[in-house]
PDB file of N, CA and C in Angstrom:
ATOM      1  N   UNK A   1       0.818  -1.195   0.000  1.00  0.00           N
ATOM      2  CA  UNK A   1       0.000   0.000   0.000  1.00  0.00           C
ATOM      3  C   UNK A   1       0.859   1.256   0.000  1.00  0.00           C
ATOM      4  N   UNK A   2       1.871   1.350   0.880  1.00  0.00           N
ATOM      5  CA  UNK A   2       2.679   2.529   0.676  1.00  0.00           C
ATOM      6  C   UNK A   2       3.562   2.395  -0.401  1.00  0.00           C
ATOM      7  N   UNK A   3       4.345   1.441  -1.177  1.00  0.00           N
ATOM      8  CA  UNK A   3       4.614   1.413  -2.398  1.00  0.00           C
ATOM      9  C   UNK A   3       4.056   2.213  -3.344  1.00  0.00           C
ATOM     10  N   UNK A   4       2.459   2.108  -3.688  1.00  0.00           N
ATOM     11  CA  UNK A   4       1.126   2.520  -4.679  1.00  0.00           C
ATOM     12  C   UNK A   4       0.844   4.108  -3.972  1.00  0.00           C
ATOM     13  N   UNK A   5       1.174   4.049  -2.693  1.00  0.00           N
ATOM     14  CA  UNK A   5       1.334   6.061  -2.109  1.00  0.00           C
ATOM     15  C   UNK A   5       2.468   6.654  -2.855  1.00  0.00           C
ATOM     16  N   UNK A   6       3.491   6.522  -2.926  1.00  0.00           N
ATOM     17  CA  UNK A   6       4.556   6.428  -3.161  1.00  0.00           C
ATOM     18  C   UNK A   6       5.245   6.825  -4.563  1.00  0.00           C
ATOM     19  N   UNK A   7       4.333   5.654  -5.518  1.00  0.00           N
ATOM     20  CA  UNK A   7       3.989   5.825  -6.892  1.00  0.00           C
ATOM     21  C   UNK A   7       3.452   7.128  -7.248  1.00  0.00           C
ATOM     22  N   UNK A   8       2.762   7.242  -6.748  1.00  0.00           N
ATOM     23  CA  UNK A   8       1.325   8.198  -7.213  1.00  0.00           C
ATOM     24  C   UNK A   8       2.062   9.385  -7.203  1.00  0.00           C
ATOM     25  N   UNK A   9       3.110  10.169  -5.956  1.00  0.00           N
ATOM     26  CA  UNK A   9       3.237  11.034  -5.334  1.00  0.00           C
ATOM     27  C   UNK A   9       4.615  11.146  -6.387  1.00  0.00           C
ATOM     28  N   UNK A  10       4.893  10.392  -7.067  1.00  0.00           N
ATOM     29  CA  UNK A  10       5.993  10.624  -8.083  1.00  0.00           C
ATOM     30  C   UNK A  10       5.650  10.601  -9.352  1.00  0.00           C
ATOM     31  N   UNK A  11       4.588  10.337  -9.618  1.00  0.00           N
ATOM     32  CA  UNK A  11       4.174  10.783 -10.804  1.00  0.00           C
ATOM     33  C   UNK A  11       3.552  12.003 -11.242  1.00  0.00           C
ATOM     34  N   UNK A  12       4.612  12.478 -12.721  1.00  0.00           N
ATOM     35  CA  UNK A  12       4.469  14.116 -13.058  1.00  0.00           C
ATOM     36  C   UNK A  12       3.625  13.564 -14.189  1.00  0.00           C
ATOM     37  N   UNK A  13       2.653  13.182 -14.219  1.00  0.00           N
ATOM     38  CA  UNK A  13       1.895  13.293 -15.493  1.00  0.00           C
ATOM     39  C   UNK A  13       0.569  14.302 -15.334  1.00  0.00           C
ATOM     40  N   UNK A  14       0.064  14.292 -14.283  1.00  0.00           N
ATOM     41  CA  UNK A  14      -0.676  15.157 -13.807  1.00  0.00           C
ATOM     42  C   UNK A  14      -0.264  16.862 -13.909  1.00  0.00           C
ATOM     43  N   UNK A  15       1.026  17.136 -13.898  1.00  0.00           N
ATOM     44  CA  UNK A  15       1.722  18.430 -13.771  1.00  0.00           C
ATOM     45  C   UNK A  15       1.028  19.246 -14.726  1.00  0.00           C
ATOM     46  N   UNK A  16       1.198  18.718 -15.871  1.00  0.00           N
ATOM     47  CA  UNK A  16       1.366  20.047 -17.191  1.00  0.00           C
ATOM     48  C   UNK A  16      -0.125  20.423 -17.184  1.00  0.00           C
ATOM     49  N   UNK A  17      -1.028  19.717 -16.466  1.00  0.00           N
ATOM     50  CA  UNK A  17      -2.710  20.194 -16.468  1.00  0.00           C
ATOM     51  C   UNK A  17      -2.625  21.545 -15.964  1.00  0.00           C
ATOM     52  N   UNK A  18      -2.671  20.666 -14.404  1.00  0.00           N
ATOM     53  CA  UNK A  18      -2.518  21.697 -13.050  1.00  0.00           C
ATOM     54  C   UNK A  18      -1.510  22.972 -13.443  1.00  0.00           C
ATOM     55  N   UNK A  19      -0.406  23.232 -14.331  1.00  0.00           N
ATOM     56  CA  UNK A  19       0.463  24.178 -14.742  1.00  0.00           C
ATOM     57  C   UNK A  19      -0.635  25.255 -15.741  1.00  0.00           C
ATOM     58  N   UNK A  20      -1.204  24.598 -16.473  1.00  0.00           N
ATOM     59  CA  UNK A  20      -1.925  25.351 -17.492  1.00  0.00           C
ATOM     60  C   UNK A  20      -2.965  26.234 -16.986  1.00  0.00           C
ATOM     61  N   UNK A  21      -3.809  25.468 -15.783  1.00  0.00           N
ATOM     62  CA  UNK A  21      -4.487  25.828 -15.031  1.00  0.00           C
ATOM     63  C   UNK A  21      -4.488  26.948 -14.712  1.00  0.00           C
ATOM     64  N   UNK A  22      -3.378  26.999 -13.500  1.00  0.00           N
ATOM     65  CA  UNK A  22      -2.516  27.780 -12.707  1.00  0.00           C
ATOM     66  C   UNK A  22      -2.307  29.281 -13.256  1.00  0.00           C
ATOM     67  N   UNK A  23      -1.851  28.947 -14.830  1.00  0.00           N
ATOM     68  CA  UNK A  23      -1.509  29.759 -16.205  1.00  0.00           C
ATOM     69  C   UNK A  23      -2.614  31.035 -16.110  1.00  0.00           C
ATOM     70  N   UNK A  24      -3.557  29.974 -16.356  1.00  0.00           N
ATOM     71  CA  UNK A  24      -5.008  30.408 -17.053  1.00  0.00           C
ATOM     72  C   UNK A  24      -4.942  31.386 -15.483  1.00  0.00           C
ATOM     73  N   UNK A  25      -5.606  30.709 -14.734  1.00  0.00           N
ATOM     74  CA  UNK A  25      -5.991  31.739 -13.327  1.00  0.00           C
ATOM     75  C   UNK A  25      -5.078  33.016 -12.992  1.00  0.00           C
ATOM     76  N   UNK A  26      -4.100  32.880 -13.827  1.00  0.00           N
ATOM     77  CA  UNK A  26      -3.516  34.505 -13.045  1.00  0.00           C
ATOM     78  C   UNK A  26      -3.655  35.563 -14.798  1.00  0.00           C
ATOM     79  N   UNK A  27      -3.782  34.422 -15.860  1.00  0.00           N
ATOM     80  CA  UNK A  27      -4.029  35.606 -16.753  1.00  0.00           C
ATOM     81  C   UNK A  27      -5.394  36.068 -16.488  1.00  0.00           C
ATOM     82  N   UNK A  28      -6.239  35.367 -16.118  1.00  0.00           N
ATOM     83  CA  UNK A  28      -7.852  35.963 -15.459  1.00  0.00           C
ATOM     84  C   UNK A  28      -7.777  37.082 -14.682  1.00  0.00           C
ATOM     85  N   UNK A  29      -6.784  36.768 -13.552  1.00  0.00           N
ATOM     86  CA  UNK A  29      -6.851  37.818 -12.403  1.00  0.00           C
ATOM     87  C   UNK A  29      -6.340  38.837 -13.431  1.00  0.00           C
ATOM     88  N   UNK A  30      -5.518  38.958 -13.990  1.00  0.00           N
ATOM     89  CA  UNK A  30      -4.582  40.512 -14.720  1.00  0.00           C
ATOM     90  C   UNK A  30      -5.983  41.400 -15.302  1.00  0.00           C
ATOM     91  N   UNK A  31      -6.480  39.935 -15.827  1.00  0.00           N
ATOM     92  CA  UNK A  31      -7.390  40.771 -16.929  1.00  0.00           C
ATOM     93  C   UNK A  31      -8.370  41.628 -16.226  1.00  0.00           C
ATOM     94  N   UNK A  32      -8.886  40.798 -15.059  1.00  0.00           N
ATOM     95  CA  UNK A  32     -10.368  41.104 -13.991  1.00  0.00           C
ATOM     96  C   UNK A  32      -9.826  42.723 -14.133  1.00  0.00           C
ATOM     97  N   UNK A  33      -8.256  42.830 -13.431  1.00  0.00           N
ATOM     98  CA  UNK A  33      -7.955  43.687 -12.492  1.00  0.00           C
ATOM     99  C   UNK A  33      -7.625  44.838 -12.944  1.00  0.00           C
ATOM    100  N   UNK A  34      -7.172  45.041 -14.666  1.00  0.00           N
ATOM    101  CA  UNK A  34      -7.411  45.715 -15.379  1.00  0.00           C
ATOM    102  C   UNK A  34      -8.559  46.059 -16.187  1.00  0.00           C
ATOM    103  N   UNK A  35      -9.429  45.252 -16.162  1.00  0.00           N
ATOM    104  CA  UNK A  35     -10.701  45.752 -16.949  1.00  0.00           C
ATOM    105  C   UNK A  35     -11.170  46.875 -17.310  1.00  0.00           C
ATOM    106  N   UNK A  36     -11.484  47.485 -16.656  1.00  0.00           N
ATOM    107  CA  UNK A  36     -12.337  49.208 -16.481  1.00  0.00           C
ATOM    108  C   UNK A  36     -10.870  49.938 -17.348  1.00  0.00           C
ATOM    109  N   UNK A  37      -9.299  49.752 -17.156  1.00  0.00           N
ATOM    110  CA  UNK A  37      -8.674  50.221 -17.620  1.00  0.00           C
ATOM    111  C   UNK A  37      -8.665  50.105 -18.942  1.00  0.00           C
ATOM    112  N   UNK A  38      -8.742  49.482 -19.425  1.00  0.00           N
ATOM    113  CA  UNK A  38      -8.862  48.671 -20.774  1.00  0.00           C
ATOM    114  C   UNK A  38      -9.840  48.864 -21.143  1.00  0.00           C
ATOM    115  N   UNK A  39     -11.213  49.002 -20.856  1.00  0.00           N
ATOM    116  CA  UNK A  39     -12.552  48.818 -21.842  1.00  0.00           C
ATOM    117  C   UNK A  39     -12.419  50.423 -21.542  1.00  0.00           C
ATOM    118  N   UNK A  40     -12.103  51.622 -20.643  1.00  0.00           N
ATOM    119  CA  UNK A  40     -11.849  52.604 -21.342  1.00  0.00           C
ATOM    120  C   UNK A  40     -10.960  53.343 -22.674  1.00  0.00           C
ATOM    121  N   UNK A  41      -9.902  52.617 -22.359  1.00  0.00           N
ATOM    122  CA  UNK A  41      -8.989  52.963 -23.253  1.00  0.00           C
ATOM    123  C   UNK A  41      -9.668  52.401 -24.525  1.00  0.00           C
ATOM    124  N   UNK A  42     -10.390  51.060 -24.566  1.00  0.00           N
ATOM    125  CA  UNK A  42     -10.886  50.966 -26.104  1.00  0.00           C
ATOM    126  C   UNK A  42     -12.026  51.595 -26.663  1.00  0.00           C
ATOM    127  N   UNK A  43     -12.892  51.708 -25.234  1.00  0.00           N
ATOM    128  CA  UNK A  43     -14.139  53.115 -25.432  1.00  0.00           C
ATOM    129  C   UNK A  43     -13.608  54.218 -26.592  1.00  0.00           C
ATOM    130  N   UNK A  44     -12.134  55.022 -26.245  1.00  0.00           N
ATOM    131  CA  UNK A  44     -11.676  56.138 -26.730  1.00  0.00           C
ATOM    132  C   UNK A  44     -11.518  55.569 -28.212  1.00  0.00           C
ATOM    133  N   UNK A  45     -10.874  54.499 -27.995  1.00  0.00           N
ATOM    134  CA  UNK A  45     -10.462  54.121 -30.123  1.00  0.00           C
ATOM    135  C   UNK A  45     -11.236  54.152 -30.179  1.00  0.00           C
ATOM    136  N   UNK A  46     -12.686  53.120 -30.175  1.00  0.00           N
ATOM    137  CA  UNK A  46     -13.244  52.748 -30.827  1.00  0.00           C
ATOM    138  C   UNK A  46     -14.456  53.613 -30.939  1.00  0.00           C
ATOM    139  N   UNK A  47     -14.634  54.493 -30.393  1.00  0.00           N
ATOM    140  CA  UNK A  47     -15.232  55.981 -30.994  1.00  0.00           C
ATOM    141  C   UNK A  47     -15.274  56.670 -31.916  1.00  0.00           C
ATOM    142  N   UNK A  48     -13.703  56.471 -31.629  1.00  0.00           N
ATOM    143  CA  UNK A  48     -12.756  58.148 -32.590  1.00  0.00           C
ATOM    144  C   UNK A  48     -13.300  56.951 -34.194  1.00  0.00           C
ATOM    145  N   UNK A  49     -13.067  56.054 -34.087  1.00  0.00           N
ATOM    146  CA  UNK A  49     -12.838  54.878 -35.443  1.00  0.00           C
ATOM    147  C   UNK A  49     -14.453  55.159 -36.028  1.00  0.00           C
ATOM    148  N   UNK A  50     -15.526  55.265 -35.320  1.00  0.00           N
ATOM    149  CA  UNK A  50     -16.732  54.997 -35.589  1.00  0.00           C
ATOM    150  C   UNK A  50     -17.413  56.200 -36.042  1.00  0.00           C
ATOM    151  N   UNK A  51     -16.587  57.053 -35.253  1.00  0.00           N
ATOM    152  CA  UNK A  51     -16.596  58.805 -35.663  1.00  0.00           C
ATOM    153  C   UNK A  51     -16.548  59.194 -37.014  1.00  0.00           C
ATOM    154  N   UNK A  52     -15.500  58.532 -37.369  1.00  0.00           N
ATOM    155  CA  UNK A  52     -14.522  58.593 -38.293  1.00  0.00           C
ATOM    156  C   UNK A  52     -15.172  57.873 -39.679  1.00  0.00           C
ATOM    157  N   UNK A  53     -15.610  56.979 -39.571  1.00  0.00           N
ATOM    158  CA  UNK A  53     -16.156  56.224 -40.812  1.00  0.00           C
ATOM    159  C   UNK A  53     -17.577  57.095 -40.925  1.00  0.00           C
ATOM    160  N   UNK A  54     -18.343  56.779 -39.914  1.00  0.00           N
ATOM    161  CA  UNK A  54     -19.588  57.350 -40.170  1.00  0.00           C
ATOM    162  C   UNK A  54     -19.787  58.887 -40.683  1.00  0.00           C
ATOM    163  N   UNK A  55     -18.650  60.026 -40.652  1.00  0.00           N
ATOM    164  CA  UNK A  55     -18.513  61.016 -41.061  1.00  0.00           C
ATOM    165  C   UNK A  55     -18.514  61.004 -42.672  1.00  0.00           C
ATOM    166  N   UNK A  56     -17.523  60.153 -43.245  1.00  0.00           N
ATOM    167  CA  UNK A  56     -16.886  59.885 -44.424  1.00  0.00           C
ATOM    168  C   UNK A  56     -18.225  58.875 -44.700  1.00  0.00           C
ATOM    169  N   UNK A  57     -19.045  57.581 -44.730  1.00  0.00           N
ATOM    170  CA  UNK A  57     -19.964  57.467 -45.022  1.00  0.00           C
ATOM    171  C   UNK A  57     -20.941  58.649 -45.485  1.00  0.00           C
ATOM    172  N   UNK A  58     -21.070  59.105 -43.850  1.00  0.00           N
ATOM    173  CA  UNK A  58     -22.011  60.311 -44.460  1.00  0.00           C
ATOM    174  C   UNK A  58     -21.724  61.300 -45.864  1.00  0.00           C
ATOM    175  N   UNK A  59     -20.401  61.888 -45.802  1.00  0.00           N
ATOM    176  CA  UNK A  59     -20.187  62.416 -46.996  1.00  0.00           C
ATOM    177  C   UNK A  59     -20.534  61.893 -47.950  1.00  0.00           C
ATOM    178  N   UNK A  60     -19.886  60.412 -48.439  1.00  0.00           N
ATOM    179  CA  UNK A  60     -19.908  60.134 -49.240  1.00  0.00           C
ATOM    180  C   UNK A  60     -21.061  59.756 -49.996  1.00  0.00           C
ATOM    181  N   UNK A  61     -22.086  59.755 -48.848  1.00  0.00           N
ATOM    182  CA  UNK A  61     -23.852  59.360 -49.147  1.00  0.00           C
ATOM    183  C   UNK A  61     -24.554  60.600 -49.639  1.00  0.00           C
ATOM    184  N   UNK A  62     -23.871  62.145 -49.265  1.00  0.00           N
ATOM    185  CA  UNK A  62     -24.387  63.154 -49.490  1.00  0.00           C
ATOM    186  C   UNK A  62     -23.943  63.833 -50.817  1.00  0.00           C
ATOM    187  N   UNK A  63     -22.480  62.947 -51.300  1.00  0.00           N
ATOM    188  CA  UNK A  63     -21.878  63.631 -52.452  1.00  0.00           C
ATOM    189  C   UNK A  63     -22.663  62.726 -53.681  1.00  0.00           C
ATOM    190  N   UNK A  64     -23.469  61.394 -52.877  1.00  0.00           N
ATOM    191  CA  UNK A  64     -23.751  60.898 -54.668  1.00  0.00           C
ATOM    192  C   UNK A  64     -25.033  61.584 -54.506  1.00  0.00           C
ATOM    193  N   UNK A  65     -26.045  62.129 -53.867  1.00  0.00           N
ATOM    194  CA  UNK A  65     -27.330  62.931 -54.390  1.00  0.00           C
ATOM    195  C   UNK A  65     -27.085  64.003 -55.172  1.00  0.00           C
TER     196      UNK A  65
END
């Protein structure tokens, strides 16, 4: 029985899961913890971008009448 404890407690096949895991959970936390930083900063592009087309749409909808 402690042989088969023994075994178990030396086997790395289990590792590279639990590693990926591990991985995953702290790129989560970065992301959580920056959020609001980030979905402002893309608020600002993705404005100016939407600004930007829909202006030039518009023109260009007003130059073919």
């Amino acid at each position: 029985m402690m042989s088969k404890f023994l075994e178990f407690l030396k086997d790395e096949e289990g590792q590279t899961s639990t590693e990926y895991i591990l991985l995953v959970a702290v790129v989560a936390l970065i992301v959580f913890k920056f959020k609001t930083t980030a979905q402002k900063k893309l608020d600002e592009l993705t404005s100016g971008v939407f600004d930007t087309a829909n202006s030039k749409i518009t023109n260009e909808l007003n130059n073919m009448e």
